[in-house]
Protein backbone atom coordinates (compact mmCIF):
# COMPACT_ATOMS: atom_id res chain seq x y z
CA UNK A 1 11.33 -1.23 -4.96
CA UNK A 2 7.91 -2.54 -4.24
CA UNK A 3 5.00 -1.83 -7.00
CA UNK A 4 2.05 -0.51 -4.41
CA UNK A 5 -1.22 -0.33 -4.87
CA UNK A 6 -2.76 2.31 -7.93
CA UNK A 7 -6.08 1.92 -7.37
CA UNK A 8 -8.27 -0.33 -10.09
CA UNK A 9 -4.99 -1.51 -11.55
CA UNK A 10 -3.49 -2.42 -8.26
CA UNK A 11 -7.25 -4.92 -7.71
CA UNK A 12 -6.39 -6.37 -10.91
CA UNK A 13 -2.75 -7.24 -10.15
CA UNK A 14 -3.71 -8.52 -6.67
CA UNK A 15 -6.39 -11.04 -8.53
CA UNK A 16 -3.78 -12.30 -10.11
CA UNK A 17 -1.59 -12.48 -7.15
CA UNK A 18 -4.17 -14.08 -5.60
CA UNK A 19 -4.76 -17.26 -7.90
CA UNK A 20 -6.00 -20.25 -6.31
CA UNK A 21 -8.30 -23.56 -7.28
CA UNK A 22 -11.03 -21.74 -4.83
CA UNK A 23 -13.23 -19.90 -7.81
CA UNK A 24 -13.72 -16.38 -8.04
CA UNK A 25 -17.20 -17.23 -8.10
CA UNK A 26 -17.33 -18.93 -4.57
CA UNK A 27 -15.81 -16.64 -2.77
CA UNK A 28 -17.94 -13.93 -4.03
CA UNK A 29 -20.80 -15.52 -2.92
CA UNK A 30 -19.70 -16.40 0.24
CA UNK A 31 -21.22 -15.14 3.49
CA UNK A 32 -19.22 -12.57 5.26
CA UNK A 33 -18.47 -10.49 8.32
CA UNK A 34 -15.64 -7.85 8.21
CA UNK A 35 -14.53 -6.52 11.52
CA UNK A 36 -11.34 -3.98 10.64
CA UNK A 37 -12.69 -1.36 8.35
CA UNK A 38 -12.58 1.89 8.71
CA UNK A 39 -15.70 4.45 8.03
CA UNK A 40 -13.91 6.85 6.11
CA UNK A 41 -11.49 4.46 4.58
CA UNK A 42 -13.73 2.87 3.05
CA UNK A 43 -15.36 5.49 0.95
CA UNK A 44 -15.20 4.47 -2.84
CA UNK A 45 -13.09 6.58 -5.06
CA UNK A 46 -16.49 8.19 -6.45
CA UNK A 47 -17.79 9.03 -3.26
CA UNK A 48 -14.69 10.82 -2.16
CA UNK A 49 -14.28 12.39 -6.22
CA UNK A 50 -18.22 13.68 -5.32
CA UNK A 51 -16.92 15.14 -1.84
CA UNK A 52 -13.72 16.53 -3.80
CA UNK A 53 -15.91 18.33 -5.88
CA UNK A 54 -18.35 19.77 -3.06
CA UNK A 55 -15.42 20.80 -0.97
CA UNK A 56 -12.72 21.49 -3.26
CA UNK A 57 -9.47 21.63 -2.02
CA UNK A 58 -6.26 19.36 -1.43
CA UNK A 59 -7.81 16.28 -2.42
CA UNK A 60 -8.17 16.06 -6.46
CA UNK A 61 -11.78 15.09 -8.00
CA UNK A 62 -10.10 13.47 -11.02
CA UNK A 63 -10.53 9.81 -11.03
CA UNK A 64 -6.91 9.31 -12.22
CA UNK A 65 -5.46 12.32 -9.91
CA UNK A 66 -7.58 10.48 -7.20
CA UNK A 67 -6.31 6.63 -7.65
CA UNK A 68 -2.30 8.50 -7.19
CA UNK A 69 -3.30 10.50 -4.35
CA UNK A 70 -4.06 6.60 -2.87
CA UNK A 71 -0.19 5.51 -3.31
CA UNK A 72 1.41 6.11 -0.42
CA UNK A 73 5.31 6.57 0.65
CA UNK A 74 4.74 4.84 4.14
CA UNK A 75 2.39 4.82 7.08
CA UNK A 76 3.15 8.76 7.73
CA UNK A 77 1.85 9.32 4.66
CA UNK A 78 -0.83 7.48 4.49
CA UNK A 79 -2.12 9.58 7.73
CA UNK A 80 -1.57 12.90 6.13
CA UNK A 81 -3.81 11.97 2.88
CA UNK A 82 -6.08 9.92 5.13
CA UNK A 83 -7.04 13.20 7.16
CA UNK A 84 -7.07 15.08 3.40
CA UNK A 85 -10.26 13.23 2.79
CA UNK A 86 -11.53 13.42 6.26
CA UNK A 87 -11.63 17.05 6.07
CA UNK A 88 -14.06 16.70 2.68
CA UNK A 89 -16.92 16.04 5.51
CA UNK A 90 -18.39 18.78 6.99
CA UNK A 91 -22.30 18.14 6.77
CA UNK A 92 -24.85 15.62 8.03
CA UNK A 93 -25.86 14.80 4.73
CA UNK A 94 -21.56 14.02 4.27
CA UNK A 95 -21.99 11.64 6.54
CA UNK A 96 -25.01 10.14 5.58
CA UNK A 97 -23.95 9.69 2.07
CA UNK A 98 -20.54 8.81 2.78
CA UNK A 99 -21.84 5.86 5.18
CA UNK A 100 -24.50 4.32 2.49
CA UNK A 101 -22.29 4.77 0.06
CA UNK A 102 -20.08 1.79 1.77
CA UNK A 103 -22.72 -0.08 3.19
CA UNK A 104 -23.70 -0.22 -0.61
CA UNK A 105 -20.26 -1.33 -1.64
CA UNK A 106 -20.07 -3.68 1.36
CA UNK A 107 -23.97 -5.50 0.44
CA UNK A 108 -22.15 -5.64 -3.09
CA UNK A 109 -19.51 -8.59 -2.13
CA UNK A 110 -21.71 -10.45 -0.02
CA UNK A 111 -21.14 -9.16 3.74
CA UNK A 112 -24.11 -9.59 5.94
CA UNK A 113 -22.69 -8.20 8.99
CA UNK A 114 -19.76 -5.48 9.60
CA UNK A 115 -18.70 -3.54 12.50
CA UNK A 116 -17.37 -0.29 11.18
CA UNK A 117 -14.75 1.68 12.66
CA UNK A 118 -15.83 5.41 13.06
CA UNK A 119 -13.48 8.36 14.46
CA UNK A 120 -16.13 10.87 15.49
CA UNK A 121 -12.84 13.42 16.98
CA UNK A 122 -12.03 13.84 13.28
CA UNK A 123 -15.89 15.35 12.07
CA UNK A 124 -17.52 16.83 14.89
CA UNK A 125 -16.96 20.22 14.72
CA UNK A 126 -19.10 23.75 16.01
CA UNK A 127 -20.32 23.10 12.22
CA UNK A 128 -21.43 19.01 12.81
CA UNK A 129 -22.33 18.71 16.39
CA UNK A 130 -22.22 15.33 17.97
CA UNK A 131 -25.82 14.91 17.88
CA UNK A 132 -25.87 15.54 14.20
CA UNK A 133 -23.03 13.33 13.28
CA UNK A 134 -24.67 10.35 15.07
CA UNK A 135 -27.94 10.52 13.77
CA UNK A 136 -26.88 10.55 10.71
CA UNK A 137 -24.31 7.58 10.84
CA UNK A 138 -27.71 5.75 12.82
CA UNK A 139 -30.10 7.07 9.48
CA UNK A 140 -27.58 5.08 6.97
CA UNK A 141 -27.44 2.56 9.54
CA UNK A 142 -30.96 1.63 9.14
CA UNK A 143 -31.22 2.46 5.56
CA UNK A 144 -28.80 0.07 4.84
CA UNK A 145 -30.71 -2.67 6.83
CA UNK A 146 -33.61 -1.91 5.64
CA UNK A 147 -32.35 -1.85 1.47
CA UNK A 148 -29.60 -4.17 1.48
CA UNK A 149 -29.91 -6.47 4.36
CA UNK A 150 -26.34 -5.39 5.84
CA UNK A 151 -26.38 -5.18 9.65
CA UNK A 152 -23.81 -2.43 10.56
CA UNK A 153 -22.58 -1.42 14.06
CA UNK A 154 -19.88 0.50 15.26
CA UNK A 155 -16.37 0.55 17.04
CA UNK A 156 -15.49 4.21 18.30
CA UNK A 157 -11.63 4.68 17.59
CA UNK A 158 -9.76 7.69 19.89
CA UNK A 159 -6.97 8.89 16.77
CA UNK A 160 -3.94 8.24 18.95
CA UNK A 161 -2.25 11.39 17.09
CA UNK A 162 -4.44 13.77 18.83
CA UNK A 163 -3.67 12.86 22.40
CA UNK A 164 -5.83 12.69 25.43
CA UNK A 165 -8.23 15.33 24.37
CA UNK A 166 -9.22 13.24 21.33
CA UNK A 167 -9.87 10.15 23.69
CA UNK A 168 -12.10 12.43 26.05
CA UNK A 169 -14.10 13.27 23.36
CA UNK A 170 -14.15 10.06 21.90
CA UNK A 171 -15.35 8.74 25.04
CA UNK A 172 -17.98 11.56 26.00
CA UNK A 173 -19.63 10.89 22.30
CA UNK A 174 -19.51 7.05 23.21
CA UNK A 175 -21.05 7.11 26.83
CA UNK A 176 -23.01 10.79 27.26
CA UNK A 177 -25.52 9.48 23.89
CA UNK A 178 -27.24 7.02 22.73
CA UNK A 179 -26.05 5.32 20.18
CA UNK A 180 -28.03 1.69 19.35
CA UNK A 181 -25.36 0.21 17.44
CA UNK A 182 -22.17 0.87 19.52
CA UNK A 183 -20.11 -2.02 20.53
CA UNK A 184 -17.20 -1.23 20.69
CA UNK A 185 -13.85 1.50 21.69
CA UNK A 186 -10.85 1.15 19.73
CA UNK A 187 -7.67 3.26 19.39
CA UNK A 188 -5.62 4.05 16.04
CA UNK A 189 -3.45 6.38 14.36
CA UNK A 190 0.13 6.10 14.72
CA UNK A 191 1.40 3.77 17.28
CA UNK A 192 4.92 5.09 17.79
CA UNK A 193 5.47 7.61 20.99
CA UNK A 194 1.35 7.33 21.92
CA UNK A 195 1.71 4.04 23.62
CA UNK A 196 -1.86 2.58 24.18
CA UNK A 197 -1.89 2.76 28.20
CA UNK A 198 -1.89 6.72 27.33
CA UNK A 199 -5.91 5.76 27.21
CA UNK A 200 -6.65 3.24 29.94
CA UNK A 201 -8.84 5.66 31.73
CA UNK A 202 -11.00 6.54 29.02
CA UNK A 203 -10.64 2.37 28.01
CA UNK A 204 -11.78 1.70 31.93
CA UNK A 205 -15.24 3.85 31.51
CA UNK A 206 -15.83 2.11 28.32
CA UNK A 207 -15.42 -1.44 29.61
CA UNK A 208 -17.57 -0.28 32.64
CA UNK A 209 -20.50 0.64 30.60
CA UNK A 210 -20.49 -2.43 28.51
CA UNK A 211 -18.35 -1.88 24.88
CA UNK A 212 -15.83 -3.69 23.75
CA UNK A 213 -11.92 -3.09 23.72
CA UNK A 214 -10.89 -3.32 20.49
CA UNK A 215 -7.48 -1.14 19.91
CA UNK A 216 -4.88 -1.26 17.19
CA UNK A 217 -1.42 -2.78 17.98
CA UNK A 218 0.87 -4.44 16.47
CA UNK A 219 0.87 -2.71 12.89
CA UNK A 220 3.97 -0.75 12.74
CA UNK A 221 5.53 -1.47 16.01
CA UNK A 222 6.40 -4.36 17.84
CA UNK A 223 5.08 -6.71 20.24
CA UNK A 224 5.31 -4.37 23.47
CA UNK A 225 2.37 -2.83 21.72
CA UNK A 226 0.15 -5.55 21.93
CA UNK A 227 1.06 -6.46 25.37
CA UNK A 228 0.50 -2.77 26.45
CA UNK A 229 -2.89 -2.83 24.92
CA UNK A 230 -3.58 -6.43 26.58
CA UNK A 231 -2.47 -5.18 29.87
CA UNK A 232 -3.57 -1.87 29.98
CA UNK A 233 -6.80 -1.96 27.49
CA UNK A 234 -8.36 -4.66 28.39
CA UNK A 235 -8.44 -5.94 24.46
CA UNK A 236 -10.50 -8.15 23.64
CA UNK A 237 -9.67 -8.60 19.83
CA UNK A 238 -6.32 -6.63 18.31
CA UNK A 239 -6.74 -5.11 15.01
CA UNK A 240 -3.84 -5.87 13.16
CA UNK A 241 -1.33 -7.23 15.93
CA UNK A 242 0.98 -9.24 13.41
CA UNK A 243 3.86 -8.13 15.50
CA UNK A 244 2.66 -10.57 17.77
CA UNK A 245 4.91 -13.19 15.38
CA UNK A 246 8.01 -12.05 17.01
CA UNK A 247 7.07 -13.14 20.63
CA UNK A 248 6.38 -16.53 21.40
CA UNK A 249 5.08 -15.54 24.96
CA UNK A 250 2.77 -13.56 23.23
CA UNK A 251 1.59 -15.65 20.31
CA UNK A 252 0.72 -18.29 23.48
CA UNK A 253 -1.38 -15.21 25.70
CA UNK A 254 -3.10 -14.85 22.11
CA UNK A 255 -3.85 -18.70 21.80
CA UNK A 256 -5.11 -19.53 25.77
CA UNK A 257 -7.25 -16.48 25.88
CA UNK A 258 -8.56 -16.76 22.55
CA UNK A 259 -7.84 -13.53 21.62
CA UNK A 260 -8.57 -12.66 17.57
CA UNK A 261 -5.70 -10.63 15.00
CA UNK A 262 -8.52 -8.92 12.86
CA UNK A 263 -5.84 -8.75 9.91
CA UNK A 264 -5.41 -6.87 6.71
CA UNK A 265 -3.13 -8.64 4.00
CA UNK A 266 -3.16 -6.08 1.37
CA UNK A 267 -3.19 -3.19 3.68
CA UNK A 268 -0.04 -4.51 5.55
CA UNK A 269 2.03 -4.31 2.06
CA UNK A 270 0.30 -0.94 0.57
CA UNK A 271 1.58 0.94 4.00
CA UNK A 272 5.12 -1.08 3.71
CA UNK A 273 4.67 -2.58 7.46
CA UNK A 274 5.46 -6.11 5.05
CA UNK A 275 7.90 -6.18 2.31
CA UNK A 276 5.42 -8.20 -0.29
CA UNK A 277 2.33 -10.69 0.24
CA UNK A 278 4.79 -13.56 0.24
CA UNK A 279 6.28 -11.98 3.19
CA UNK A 280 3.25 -12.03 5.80
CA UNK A 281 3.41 -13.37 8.54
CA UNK A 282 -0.58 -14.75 8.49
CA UNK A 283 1.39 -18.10 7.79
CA UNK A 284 3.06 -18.24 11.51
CA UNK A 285 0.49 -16.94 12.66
CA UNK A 286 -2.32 -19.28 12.36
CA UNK A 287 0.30 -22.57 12.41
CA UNK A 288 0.84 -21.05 15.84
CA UNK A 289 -3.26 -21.65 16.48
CA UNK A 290 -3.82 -17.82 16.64
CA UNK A 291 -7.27 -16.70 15.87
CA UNK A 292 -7.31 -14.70 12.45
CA UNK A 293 -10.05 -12.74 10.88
CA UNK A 294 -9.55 -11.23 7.14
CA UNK A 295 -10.05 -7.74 6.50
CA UNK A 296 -9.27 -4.92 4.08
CA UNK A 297 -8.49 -1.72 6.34
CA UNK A 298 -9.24 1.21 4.14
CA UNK A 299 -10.28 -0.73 0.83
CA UNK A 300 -10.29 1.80 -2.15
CA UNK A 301 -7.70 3.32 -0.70
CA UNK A 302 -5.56 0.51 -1.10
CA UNK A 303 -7.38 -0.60 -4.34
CA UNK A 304 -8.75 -4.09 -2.88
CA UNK A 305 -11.95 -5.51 -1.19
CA UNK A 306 -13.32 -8.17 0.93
CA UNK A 307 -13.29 -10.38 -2.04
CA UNK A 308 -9.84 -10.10 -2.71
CA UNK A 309 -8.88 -10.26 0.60
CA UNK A 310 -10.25 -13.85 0.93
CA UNK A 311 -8.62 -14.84 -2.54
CA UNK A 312 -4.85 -13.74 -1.26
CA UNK A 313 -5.74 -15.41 2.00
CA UNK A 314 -6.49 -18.74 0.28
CA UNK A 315 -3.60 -18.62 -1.40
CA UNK A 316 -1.00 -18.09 1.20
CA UNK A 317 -2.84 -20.32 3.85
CA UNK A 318 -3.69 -23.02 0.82
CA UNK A 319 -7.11 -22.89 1.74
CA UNK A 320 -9.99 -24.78 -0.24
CA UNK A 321 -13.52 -23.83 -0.33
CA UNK A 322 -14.12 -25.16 3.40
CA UNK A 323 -10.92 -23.49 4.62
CA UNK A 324 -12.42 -20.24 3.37
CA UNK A 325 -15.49 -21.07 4.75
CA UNK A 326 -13.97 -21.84 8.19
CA UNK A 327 -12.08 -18.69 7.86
CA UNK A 328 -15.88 -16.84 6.98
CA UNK A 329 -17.08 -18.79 10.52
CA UNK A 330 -13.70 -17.43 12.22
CA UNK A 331 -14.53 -13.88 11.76
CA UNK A 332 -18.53 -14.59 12.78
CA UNK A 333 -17.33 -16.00 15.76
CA UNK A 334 -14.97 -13.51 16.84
CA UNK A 335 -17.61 -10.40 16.05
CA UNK A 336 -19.64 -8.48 18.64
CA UNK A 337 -22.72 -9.31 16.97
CA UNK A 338 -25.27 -10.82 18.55
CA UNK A 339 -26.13 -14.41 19.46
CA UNK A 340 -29.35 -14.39 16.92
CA UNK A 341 -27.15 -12.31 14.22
CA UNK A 342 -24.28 -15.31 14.68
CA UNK A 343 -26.29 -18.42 14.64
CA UNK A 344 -28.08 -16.90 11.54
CA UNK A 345 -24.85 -15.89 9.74
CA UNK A 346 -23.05 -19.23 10.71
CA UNK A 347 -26.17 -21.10 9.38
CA UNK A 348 -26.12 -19.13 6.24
CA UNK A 349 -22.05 -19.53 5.60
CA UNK A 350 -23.07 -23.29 6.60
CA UNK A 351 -25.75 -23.55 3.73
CA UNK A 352 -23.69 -21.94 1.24
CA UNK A 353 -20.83 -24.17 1.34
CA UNK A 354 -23.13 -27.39 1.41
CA UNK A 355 -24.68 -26.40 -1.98
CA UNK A 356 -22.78 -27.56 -4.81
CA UNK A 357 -21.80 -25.43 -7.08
CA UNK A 358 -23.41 -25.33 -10.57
C-alpha cells in the first residue's frame, strides 16, 4: 500500500524523497514559470479552511480535518472532493480572494510567470454571472502584478464530466468577453468515456480566434488519448500526457513537432496514475528527447509546491544546478507568454545561475 500525500507531512516526506547535491537554497531562488496549475487547486489549505467557514458545509474548516479530506482513494475521488471545494465559491469577492491568495503563494517560491488553469462552468452561476467572475479573476490579476511582480494569464478548461454543455459555455465565456489575459482552451476532468474529439468544435472556434490548445491527455488513460487530442484538438502542449511512454510512434510525433508534456511528478503518485516516484516515467520520457515542463497540478491538495517539484525532478533526472536551470528555460520556452515576458524571464533564469552562490 502506497503512503499518499497528508498534507504538511506529506511536503516534508517528499523533501526528503527528493534529496539531491542541488541545494534547497538554489532551487528556491530560482526563476520560474509553471504552466499546469489549476485555479482552484491551488488554493492553500487556509484559504479553503476561510471558505469552509463562510460556506459551511461538506468540506471541514479544521486544519487537520482539512489536510485528510486532501488524501484521496484514486482519481474518482479526487474529482468528488475537488468539486467539494469548488462549491465553497459563490461570490466575486470568493474569487478575488481565492485568486490572490495563490498568486501570493506562487510570488512566495520564486515564479515570475504562470498561466493558470481556470474552469469558469464550475462558478458561474444566476448568483456569479460571467461578467462578475471575470472581473474579478482580471482585479487579482493585476493586483498581483502590481504587489508581487507575478504575471498571471489564463487557460480556460471545458470539465470533460459535464459534457457538451460545459464546453459551450466554456467557450461563450472565452470568445463573447473580453478577457486580457486569455491564452489559452484546455479540457480536463476525467478522461475515460469523454474522449477529447467530443470538443473539436468548440476547440475549432478557439483556435480561430487566436488561443491556444492546451487539453489534458494522457493522465489516466492511454496513448489514444493523446493522439485524439493531437488529431482532433489541435494541441499544442499536453498537460500531463505521460501515457505517451507506451507508444513509440507517439513519443516521435511529440519530438518532430516539438510538442511539450507539462508534467506533474507528485500529482501523478497522490492520484495513483504511478505506483511511487521511482516509478515515473519522466525518465523515458526526456531520454526519448520529449519536451518536459515541471508542475504541481493542484499543490496543497497534494501537499507539495513548485519547489519541491523541481527537487524530485533533479533527483530522478540527476540534474545539477544547470540541469535545473535548463529545465526552468524548458518551461519559459514552452509558455504562451510573450516574446518581451520570455527574453526577460530567460535573461533572469540566465543571471541567476551565473551568480555564484554565497
Amino acid at each position: 500500500m502506497v503512503n499518499f500525500c497528508r498534507g504538511h507531512a506529506c511536503h516534508v516526506q517528499l523533501e526528503r524523497l527528493a534529496s539531491v547535491a542541488v541545494s534547497e537554497g538554489f532551487i528556491a531562488g530560482l526563476p520560474k514559470a509553471e504552466l499546469h496549475v489549476h485555479h482552484v487547486g491551488s488554493a492553500s489549505l487556509r484559504v479553503v479552511a476561510e471558505l469552509a467557514e463562510r460556506h459551511p458545509g461538506t468540506v471541514p474548516s479544521d486544519p487537520e480535518e482539512l489536510a485528510q479530506f486532501f488524501v484521496f482513494d484514486d482519481f474518482a475521488h479526487f474529482v468528488r472532493n475537488y468539486l467539494s471545494v469548488v462549491a465553497l465559491i459563490k461570490t466575486a469577492e470568493d474569487i478575488h480572494s481565492l485568486t490572490y491568495g495563490v498568486a501570493a503563494d506562487m510570488a512566495a517560491r520564486n515564479i515570475r510567470y504562470a498561466e493558470l488553469t481556470v474552469t469558469p462552468y464550475l462558478s458561474i452561476t444566476d448568483e456569479l454571472p460571467a461578467e462578475a467572475f471575470l472581473e474579478a479573476i482580471e482585479d487579482a490579476r493585476r493586483a498581483a502584478y502590481r504587489d508581487l511582480g507575478l504575471e498571471l494569464q489564463w487557460i480556460f478548461d471545458i470539465p470533460a464530466d459535464f459534457g457538451v454543455p460545459a464546453a459551450e459555455l466554456t467557450a461563450s465565456v472565452a470568445l463573447d468577453h473580453d478577457v486580457p489575459a486569455l491564452v489559452g482552451l484546455g479540457v480536463g476532468g476525467s478522461e475515460q468515456g469523454f474522449p477529447r474529439s467530443m470538443f473539436r468544435d468548440q476547440f475549432d472556434r478557439a483556435r480561430a480566434a487566436g488561443l491556444h490548445s492546451v487539453p489534458h491527455a494522457g493522465e489516466t488513460t492511454g496513448p489514444e488519448t493523446i493522439w485524439d487530442a493531437l488529431t482532433s484538438l489541435g494541441a499544442e502542449r499536453i498537460e500531463h500526457g505521460i501515457a505517451a511512454v507506451d507508444d513509440q510512434r507517439l513519443l516521435e510525433h511529440l519530438v518532430e513537432h516539438k510538442i511539450a508534456l507539462d508534467v506533474c511528478l507528485t500529482s501523478n503518485v497522490a492520484l495513483r496514475v504511478v505506483s511511487e516516484l521511482d516509478h515515473h516515467p519522466i525518465r523515458e520520457l526526456v531520454s526519448a528527447g520529449v519536451i518536459v515542463t515541471i508542475n504541481t497540478d493542484d499543490p496543497p491538495m497534494f501537499g507539495t509546491d513548485l519547489n519541491t517539484e523541481y527537487a524530485i525532478a533533479a533527483r530522478l533526472l540527476n540534474l545539477d544546478e544547470r540541469g535545473l536551470s535548463e529545465l526552468a528555460v524548458a518551461a519559459v520556452d514552452a509558455s504562451f507568454a510573450s516574446p518581451k515576458t520570455k527574453d526577460a524571464l530567460r535573461a533572469e533564469i540566465s543571471s541567476y545561475a551565473a551568480t555564484p552562490a554565497p
